[in-house]
N, C-alpha and C. Protein backbone atom coordinates (compact mmCIF):
# COMPACT_ATOMS: atom_id res chain seq x y z
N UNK A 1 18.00 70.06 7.59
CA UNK A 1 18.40 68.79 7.06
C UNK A 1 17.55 67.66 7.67
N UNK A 2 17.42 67.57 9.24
CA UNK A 2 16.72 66.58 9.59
C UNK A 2 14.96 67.07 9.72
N UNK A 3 14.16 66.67 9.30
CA UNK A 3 13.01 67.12 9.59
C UNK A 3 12.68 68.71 8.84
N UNK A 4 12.96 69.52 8.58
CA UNK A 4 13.06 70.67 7.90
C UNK A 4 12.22 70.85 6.46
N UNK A 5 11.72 71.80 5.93
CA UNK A 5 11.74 72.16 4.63
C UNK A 5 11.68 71.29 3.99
N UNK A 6 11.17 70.30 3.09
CA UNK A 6 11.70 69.55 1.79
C UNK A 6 10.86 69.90 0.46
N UNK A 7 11.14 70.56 -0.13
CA UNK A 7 10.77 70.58 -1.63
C UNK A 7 10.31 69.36 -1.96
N UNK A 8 9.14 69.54 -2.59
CA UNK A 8 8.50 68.52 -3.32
C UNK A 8 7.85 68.43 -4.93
N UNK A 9 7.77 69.93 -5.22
CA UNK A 9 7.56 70.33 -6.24
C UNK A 9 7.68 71.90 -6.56
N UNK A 10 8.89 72.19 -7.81
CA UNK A 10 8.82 73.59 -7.93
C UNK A 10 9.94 74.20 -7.02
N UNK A 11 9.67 75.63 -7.06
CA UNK A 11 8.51 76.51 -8.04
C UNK A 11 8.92 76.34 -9.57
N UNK A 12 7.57 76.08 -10.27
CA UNK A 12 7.58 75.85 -11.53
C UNK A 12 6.23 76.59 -12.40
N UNK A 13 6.77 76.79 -13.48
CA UNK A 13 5.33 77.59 -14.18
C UNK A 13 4.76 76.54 -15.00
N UNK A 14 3.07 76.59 -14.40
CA UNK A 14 2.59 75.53 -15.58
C UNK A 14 1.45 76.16 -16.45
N UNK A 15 1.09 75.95 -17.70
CA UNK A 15 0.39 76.29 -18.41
C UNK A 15 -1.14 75.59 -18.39
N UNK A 16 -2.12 76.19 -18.39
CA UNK A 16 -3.56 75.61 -17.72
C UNK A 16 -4.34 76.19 -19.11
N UNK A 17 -5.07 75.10 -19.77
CA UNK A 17 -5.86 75.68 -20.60
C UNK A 17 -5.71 75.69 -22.08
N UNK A 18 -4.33 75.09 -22.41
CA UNK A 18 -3.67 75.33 -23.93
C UNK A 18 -4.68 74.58 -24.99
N UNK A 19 -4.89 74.67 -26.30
CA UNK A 19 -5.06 73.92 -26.97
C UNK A 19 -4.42 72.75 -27.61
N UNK A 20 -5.35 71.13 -27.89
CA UNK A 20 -4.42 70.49 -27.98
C UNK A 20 -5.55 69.94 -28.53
N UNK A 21 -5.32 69.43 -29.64
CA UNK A 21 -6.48 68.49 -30.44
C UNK A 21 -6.15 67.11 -30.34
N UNK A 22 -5.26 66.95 -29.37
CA UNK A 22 -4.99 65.32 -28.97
C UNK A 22 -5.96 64.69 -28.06
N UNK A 23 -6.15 65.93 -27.07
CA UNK A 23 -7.36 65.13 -25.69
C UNK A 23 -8.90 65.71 -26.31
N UNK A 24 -9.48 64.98 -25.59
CA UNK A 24 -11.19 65.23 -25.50
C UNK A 24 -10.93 66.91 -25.37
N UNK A 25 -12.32 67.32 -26.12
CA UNK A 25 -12.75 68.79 -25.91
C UNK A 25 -11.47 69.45 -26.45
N UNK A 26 -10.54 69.16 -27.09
CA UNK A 26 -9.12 70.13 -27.67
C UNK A 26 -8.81 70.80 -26.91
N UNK A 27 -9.28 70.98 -24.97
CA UNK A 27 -8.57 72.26 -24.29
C UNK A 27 -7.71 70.96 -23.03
N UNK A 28 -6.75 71.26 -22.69
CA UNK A 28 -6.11 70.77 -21.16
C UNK A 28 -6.47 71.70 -20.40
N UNK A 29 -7.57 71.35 -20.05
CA UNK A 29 -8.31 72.63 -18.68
C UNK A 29 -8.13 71.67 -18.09
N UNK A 30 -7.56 70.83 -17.24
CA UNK A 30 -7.45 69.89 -16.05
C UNK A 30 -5.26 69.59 -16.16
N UNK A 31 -5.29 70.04 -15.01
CA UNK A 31 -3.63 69.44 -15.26
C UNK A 31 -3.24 69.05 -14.20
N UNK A 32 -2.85 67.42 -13.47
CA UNK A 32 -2.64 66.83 -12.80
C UNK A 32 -1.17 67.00 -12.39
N UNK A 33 -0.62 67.07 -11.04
CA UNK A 33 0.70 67.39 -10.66
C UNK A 33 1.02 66.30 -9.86
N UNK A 34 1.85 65.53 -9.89
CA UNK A 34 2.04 64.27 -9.09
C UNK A 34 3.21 64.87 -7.72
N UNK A 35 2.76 64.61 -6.77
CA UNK A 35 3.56 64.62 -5.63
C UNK A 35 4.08 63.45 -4.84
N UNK A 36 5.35 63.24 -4.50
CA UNK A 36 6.18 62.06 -4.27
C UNK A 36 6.34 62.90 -2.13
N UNK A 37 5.72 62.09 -1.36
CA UNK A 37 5.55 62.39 0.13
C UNK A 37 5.99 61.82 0.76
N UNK A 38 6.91 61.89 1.92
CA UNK A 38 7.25 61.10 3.17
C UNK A 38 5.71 61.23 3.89
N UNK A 39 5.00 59.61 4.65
CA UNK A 39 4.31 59.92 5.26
C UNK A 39 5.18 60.55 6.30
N UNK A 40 4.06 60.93 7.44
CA UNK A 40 3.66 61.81 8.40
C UNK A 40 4.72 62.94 8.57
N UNK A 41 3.96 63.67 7.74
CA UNK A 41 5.03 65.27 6.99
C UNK A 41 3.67 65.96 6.82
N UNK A 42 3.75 67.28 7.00
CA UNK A 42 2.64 68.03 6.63
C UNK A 42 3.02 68.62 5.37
N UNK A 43 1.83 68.92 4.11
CA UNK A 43 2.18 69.27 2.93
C UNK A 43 1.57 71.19 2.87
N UNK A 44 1.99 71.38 2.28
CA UNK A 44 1.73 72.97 1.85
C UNK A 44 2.16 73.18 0.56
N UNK A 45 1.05 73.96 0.03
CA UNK A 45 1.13 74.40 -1.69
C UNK A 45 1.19 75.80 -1.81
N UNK A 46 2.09 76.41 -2.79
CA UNK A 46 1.62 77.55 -3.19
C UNK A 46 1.40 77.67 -4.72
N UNK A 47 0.36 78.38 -4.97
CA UNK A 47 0.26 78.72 -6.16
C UNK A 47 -0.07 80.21 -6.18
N UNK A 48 0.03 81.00 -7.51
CA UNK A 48 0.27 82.23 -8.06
C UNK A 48 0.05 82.07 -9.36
N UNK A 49 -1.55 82.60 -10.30
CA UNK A 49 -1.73 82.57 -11.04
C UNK A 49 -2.45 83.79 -11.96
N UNK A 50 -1.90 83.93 -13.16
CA UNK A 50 -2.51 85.00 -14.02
C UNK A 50 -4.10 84.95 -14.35
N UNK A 51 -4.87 84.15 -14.08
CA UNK A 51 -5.83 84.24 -14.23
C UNK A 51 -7.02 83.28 -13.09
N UNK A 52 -8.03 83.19 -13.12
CA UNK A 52 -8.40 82.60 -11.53
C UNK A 52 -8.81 81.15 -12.20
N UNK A 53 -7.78 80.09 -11.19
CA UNK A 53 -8.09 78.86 -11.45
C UNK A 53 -8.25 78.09 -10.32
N UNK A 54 -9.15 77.21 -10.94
CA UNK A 54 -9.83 76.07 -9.64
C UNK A 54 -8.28 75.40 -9.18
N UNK A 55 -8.81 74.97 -7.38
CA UNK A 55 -7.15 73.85 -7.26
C UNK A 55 -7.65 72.82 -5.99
N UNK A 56 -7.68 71.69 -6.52
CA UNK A 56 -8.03 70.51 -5.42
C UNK A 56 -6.53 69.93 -5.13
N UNK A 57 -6.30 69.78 -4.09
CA UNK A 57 -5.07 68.80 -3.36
C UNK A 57 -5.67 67.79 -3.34
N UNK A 58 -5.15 66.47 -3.59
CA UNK A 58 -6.11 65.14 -3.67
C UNK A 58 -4.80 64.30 -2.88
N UNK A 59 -5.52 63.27 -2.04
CA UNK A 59 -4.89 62.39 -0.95
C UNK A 59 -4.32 61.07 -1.80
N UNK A 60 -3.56 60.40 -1.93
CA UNK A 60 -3.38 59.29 -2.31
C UNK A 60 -4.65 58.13 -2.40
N UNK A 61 -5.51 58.20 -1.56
CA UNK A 61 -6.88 57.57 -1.56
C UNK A 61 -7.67 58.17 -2.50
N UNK A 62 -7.67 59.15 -3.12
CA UNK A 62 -8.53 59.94 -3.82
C UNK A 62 -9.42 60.55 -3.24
N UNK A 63 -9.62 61.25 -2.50
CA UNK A 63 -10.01 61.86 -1.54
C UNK A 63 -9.44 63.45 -1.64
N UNK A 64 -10.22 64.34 -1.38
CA UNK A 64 -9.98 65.92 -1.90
C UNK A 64 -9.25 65.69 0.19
N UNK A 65 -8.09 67.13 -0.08
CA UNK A 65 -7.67 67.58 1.29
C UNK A 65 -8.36 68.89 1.04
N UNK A 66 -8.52 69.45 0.01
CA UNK A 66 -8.85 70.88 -0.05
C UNK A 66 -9.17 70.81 -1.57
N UNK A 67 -10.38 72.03 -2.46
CA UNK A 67 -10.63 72.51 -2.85
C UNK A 67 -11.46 73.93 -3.05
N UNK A 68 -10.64 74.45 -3.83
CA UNK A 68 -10.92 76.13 -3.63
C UNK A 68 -10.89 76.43 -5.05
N UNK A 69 -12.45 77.40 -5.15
CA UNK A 69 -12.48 77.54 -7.03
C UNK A 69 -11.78 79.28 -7.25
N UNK A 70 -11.50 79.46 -8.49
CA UNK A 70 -11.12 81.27 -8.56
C UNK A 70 -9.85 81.74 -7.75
N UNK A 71 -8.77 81.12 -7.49
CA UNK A 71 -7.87 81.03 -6.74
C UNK A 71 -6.94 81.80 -7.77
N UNK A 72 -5.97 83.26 -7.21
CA UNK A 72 -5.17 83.73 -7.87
C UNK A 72 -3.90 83.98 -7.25
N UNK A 73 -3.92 83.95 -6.11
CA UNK A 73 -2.84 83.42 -5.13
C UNK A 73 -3.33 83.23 -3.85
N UNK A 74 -2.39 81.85 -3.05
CA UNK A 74 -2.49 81.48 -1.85
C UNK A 74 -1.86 80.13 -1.57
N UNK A 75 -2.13 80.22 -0.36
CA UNK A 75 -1.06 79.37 -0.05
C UNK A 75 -2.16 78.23 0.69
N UNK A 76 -2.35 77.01 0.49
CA UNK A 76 -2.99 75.81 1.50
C UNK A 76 -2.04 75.09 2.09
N UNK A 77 -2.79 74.74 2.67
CA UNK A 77 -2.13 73.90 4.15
C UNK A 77 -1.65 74.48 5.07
N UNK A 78 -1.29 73.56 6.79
CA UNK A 78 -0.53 72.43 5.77
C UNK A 78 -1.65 71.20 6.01
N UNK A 79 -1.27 70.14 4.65
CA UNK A 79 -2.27 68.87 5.19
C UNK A 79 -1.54 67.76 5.56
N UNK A 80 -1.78 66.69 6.02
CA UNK A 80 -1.38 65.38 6.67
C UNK A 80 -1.28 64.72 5.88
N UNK A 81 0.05 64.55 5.48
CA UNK A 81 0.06 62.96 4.86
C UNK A 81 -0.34 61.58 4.74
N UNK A 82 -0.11 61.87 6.62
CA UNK A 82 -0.58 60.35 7.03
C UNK A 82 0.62 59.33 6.46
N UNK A 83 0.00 57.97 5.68
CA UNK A 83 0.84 57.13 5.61
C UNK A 83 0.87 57.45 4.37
N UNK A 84 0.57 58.05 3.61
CA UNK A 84 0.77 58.60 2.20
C UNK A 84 1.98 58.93 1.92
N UNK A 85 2.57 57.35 0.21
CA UNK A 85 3.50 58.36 -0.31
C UNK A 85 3.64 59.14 -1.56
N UNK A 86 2.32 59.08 -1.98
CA UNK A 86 1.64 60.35 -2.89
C UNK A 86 0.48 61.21 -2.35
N UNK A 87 0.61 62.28 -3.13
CA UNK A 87 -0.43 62.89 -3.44
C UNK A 87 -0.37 63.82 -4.82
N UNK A 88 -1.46 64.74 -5.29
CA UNK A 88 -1.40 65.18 -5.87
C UNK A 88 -2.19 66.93 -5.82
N UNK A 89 -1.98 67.84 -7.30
CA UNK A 89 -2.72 68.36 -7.21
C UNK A 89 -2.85 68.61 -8.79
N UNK A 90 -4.55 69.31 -8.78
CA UNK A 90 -5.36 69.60 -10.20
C UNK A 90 -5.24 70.76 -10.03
N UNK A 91 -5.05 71.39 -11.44
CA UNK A 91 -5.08 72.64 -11.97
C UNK A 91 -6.19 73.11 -12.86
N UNK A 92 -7.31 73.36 -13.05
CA UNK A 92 -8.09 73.70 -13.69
C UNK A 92 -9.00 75.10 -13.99
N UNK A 93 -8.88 75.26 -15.40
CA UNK A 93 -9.79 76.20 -15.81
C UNK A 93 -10.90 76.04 -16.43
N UNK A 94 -12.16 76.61 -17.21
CA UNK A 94 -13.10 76.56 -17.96
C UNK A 94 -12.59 76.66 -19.74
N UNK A 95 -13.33 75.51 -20.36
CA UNK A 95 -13.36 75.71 -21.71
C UNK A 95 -12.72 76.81 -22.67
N UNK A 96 -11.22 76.90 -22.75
CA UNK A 96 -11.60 78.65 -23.95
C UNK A 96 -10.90 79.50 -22.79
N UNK A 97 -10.62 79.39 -21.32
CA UNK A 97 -9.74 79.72 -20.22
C UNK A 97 -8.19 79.43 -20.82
N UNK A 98 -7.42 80.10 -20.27
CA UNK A 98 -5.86 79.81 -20.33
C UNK A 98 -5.03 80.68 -18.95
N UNK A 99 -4.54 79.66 -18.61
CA UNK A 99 -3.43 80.62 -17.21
C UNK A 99 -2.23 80.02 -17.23
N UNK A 100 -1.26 81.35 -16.75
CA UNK A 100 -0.18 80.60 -16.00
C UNK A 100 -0.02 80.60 -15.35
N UNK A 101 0.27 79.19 -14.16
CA UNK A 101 -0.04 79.34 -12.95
C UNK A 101 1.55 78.38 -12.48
N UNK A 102 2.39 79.60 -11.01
CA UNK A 102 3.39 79.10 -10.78
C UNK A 102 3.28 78.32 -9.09
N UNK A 103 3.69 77.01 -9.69
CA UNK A 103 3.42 76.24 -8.19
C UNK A 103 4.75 75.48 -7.41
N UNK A 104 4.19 75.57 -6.34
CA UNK A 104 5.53 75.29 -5.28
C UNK A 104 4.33 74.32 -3.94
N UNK A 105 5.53 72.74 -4.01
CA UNK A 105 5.00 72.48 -2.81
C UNK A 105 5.66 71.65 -2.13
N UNK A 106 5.74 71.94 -0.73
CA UNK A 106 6.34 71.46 0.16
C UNK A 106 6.18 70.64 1.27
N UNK A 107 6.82 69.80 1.98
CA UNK A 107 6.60 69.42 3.20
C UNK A 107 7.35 69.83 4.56
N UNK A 108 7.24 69.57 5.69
CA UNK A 108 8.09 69.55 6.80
C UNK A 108 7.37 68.82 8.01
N UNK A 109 7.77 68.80 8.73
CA UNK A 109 7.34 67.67 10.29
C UNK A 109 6.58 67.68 10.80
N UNK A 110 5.56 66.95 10.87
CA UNK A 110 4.19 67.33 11.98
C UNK A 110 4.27 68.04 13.05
């Protein structure tokens, strides 16, 4: 309760890659996950995906904490919040790619 565990996103299944003739290029090969952070909390992601997809953690500054391409499971972090009370992460595949990819992410106490 105090300092512990906090869910921040998930676990949830997201779809990477669908067709959609609404955005540029008709594919959502990029899928942005918004994360809501207590600063100074360390963050940790997991993802688990059917097919191998790129995954950048991005800092509230815009600034990468991590990127790793071909990723089919694993776990990052943890990273530093800092005074951050976002962050995020990208989900991406190639053109004509499709995955489902299930993500979970968390924080707890420096």
């Amino acid at each position: 309760m105090f300092g512990g565990r906090e869910t921040v996103f998930g676990p949830e299944t997201v779809s990477v890659g669908d067709f959609d003739i609404t955005v540029d290029g008709c594919y959502r090969n990029v899928v942005p996950i918004a994360l809501d952070v207590k600063p100074r909390r360390m963050l940790r992601v997991r993802i688990s995906s059917d097919h191998p997809v790129d995954v950048v953690i991005a800092r509230e500054d815009r600034s990468s904490a991590c990127h790793k391409e071909g990723v089919l499971e694993a776990t990052f972090g943890p990273f530093e919040t800092g005074k951050s009370r976002s962050m995020g992460i990208l989900l991406g595949v190639f053109r004509g790619d499709k995955a489902s990819v299930t993500v979970e992410a968390w924080t707890d106490k420096e």
